[in-house]
C-alpha atoms as a PDB file:
ATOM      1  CA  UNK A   1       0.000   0.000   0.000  1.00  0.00           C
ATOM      2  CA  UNK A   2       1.113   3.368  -0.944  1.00  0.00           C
ATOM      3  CA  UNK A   3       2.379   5.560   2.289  1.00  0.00           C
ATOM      4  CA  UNK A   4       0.193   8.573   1.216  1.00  0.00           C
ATOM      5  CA  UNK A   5      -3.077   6.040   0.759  1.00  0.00           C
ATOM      6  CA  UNK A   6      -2.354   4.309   4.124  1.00  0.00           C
ATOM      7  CA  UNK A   7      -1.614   8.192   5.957  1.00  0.00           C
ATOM      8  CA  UNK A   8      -4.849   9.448   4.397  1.00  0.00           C
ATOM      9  CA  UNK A   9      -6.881   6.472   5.980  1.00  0.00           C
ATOM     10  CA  UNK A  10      -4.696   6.848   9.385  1.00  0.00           C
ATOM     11  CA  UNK A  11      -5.854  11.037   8.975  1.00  0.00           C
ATOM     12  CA  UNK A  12      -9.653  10.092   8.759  1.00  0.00           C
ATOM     13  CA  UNK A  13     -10.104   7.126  11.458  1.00  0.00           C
ATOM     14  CA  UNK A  14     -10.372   7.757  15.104  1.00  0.00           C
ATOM     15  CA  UNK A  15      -7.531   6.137  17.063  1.00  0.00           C
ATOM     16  CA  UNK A  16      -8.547   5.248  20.798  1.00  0.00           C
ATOM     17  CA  UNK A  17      -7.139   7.144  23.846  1.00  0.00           C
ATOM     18  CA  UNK A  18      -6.515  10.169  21.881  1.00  0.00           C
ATOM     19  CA  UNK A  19      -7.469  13.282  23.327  1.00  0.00           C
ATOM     20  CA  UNK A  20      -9.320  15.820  20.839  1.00  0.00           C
ATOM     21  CA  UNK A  21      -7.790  19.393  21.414  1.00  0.00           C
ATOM     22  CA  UNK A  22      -8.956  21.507  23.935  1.00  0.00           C
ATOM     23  CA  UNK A  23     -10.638  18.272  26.090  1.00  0.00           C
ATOM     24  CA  UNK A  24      -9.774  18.916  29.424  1.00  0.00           C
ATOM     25  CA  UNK A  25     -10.943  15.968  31.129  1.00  0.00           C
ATOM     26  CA  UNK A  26      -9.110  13.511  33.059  1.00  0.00           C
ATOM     27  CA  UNK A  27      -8.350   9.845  33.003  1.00  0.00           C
ATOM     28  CA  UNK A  28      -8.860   8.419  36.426  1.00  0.00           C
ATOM     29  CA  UNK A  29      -6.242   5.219  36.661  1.00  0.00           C
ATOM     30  CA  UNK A  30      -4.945   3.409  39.283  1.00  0.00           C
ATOM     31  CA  UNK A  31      -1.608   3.014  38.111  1.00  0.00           C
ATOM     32  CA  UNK A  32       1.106   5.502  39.441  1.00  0.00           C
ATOM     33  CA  UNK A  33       2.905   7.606  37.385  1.00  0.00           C
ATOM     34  CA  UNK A  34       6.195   6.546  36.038  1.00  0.00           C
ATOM     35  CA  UNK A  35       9.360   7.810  37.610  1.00  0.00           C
ATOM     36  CA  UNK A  36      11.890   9.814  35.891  1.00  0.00           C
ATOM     37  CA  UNK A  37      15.496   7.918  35.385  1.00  0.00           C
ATOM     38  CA  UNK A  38      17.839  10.795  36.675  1.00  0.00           C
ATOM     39  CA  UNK A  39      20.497  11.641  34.029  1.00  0.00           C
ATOM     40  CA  UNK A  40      23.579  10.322  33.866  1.00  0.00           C
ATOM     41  CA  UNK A  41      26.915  12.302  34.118  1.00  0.00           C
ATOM     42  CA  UNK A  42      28.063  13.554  30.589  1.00  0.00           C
ATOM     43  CA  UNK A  43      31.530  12.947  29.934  1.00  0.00           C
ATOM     44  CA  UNK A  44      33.731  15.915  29.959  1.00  0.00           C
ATOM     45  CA  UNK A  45      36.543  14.289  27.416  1.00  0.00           C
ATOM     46  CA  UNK A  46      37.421  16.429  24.448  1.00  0.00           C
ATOM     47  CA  UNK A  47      35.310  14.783  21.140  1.00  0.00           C
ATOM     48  CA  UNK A  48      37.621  14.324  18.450  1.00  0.00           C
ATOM     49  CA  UNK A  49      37.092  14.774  14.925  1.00  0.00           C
ATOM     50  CA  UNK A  50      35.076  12.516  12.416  1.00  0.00           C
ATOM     51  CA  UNK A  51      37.080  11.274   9.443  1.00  0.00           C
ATOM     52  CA  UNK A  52      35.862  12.421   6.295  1.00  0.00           C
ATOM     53  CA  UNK A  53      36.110   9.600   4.259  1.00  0.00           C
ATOM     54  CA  UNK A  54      33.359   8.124   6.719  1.00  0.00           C
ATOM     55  CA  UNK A  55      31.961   4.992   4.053  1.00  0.00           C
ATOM     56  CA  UNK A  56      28.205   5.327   3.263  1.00  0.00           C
ATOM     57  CA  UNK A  57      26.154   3.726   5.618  1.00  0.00           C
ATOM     58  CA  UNK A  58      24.484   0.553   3.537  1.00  0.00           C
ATOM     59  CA  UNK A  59      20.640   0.824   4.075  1.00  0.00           C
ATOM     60  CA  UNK A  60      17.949  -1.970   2.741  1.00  0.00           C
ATOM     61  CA  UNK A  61      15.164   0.407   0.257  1.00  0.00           C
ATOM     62  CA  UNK A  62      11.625  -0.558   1.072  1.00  0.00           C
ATOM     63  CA  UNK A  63      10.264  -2.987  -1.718  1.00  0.00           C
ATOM     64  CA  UNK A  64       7.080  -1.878  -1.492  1.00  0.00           C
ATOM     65  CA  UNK A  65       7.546   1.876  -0.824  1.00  0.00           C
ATOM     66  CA  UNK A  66      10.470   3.285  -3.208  1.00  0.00           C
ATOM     67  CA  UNK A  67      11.571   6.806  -3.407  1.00  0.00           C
ATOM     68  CA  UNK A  68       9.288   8.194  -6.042  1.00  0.00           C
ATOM     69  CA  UNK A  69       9.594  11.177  -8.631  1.00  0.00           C
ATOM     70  CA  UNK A  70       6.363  12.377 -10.391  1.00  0.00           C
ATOM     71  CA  UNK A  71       6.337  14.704 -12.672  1.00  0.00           C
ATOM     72  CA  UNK A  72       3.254  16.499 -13.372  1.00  0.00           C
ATOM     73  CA  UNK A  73       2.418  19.205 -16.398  1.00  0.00           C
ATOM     74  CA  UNK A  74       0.534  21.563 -14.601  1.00  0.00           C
ATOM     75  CA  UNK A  75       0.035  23.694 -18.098  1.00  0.00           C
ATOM     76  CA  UNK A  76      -2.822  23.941 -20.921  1.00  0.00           C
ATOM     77  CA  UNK A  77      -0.453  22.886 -23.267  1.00  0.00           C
ATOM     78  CA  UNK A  78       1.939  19.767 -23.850  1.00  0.00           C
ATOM     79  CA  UNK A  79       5.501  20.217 -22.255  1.00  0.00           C
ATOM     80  CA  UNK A  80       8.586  17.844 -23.025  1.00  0.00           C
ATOM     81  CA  UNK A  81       9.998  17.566 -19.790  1.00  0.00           C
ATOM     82  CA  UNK A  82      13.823  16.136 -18.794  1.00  0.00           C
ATOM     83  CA  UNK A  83      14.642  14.943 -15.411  1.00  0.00           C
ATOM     84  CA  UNK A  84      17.923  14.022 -14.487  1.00  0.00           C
ATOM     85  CA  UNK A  85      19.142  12.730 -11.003  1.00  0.00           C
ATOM     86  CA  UNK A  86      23.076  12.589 -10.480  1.00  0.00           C
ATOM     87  CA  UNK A  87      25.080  11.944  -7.617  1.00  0.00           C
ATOM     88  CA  UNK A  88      28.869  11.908  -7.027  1.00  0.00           C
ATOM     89  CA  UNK A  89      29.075  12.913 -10.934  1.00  0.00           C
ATOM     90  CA  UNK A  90      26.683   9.457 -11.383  1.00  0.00           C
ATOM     91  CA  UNK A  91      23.613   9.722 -13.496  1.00  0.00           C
ATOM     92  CA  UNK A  92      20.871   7.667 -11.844  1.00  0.00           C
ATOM     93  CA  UNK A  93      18.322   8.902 -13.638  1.00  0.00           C
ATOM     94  CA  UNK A  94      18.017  10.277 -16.942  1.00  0.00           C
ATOM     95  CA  UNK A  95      14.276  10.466 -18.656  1.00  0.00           C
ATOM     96  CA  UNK A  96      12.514  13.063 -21.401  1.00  0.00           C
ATOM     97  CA  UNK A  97       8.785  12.788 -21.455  1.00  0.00           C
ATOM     98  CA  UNK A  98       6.159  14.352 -23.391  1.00  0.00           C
ATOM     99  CA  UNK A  99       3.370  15.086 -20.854  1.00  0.00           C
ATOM    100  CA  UNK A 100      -0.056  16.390 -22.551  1.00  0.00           C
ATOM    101  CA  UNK A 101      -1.589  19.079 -20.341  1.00  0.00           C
ATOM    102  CA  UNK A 102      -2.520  17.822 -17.034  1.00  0.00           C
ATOM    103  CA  UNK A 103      -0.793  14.919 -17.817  1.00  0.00           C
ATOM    104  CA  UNK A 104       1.989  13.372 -14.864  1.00  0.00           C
ATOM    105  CA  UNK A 105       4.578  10.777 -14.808  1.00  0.00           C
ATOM    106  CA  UNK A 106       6.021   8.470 -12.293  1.00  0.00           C
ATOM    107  CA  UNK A 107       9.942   7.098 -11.982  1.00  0.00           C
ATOM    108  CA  UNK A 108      11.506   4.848  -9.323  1.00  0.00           C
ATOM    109  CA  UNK A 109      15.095   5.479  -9.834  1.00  0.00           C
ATOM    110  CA  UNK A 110      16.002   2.575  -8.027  1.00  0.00           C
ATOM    111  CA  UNK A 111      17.593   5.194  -4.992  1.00  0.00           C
ATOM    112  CA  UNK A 112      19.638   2.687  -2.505  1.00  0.00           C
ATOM    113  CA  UNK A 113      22.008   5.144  -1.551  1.00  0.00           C
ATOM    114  CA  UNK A 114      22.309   7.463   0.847  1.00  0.00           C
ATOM    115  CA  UNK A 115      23.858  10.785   0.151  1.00  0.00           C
ATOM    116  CA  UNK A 116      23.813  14.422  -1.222  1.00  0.00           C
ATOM    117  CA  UNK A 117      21.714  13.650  -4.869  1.00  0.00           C
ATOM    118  CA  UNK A 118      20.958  16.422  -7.695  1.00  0.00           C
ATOM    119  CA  UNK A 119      17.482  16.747  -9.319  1.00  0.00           C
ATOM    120  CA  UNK A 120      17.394  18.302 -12.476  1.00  0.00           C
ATOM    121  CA  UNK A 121      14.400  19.813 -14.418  1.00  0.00           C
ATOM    122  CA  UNK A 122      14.470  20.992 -18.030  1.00  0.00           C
ATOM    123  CA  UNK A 123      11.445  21.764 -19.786  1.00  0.00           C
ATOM    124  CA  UNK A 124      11.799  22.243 -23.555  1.00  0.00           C
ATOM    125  CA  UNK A 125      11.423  25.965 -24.978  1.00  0.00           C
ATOM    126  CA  UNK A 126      10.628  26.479 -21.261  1.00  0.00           C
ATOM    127  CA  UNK A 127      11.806  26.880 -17.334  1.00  0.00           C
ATOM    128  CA  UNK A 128      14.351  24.702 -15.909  1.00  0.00           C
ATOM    129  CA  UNK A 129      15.709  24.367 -11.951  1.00  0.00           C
ATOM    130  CA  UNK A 130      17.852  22.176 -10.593  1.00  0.00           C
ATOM    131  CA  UNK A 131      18.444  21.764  -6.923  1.00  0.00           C
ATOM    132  CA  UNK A 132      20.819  19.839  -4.140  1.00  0.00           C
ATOM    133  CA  UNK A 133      18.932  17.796  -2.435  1.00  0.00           C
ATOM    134  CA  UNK A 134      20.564  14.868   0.933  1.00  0.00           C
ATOM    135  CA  UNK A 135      18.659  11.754   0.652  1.00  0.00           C
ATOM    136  CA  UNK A 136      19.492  10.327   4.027  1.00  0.00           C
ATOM    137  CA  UNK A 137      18.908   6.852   5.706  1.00  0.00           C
ATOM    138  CA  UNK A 138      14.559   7.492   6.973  1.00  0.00           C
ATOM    139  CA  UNK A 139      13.775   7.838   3.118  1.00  0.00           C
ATOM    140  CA  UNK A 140      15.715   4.987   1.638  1.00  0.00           C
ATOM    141  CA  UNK A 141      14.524   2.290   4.533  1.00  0.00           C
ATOM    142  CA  UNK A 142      11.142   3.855   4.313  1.00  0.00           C
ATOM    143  CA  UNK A 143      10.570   5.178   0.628  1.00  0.00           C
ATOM    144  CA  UNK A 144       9.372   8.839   0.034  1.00  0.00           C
ATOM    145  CA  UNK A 145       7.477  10.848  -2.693  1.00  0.00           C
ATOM    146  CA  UNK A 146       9.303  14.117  -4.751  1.00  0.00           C
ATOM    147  CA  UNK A 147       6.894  15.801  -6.434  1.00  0.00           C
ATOM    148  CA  UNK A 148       7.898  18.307  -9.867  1.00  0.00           C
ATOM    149  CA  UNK A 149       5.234  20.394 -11.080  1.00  0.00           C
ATOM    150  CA  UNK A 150       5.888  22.126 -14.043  1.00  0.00           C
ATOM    151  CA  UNK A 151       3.598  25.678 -14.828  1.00  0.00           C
ATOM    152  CA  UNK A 152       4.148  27.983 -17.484  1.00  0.00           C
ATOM    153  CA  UNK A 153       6.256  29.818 -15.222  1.00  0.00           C
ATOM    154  CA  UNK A 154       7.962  28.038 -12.735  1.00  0.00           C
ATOM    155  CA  UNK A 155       9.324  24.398 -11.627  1.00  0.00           C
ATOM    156  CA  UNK A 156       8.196  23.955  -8.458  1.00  0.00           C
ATOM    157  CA  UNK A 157      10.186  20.503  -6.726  1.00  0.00           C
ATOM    158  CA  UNK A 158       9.136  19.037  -3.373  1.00  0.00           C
ATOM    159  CA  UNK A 159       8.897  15.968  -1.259  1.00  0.00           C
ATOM    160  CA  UNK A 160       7.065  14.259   1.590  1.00  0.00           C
ATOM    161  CA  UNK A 161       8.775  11.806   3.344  1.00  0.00           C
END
């Protein structure tokens, strides 16, 4: 099931012990409150540098919930539209589409890497942006949705995660 399908039916069904805002009422229980663990001692030792040639943390992608690009031609008129995603000088994903007006497209670009990715957007005789963009280890385990809507005047890029 799609994460935005399975949050919209989360958003819209009542979940039991939750409190609506503004109730003021009380639960009377029988069981004490929990005590508070008192904090330990931080350690005053100097923290020494990271290496920067830290490796890339290997993460497993979710099979069922990938990261997600859709493109969507939010025009009157047909747009041929390029995206490109590169990272470390790597092209992972290279695609021209000719979208009719209201017309969107969908890629899976297979993302199983974490790390600082760029999204390029060209439309043809029209706008283009392109934008730096850290895919870190929550959206490859768990999959997430970036959204590029293309209007007559503007590329607008975006994600949900």
């Amino acid at each position: 099931m799609r994460r935005r399908t399975l949050l919209a039916v989360l958003a819209l069904s009542p979940v039991a012990g939750c409190v609506a805002p503004g109730d003021d009422t009380v639960t009377n229980s029988s069981t004490p409150p929990a005590a508070t663990a008192t904090p330990t001692k931080q350690s005053t030792a100097p923290v020494s540098e990271t290496p920067q040639n830290t490796p890339t943390p290997t993460v497993t992608p979710a099979p069922d919930d990938p990261i997600l690009f859709v493109v969507d031609n939010d025009t009157d008129s047909e747009q041929t539209v390029t995206l490109t995603i590169t990272r470390d000088e790597t092209t992972v994903l290279d695609e021209t589409e000719t979208l009719a007006a209201g017309e969107s497209a969908e890629y899976d670009p297979m993302i199983g890497t974490t790390g600082e990715y760029t999204i390029a957007v060209e439309v043809v005789g029209g706008p283009s942006r392109t934008i730096e963009r850290t895919i870190g280890r929550f959206a490859v385990s768990n999959g997430s949705n970036y959204f590029v809507d293309i209007t007559a005047d503007e590329i607008r890029i975006y994600w949900e995660e």
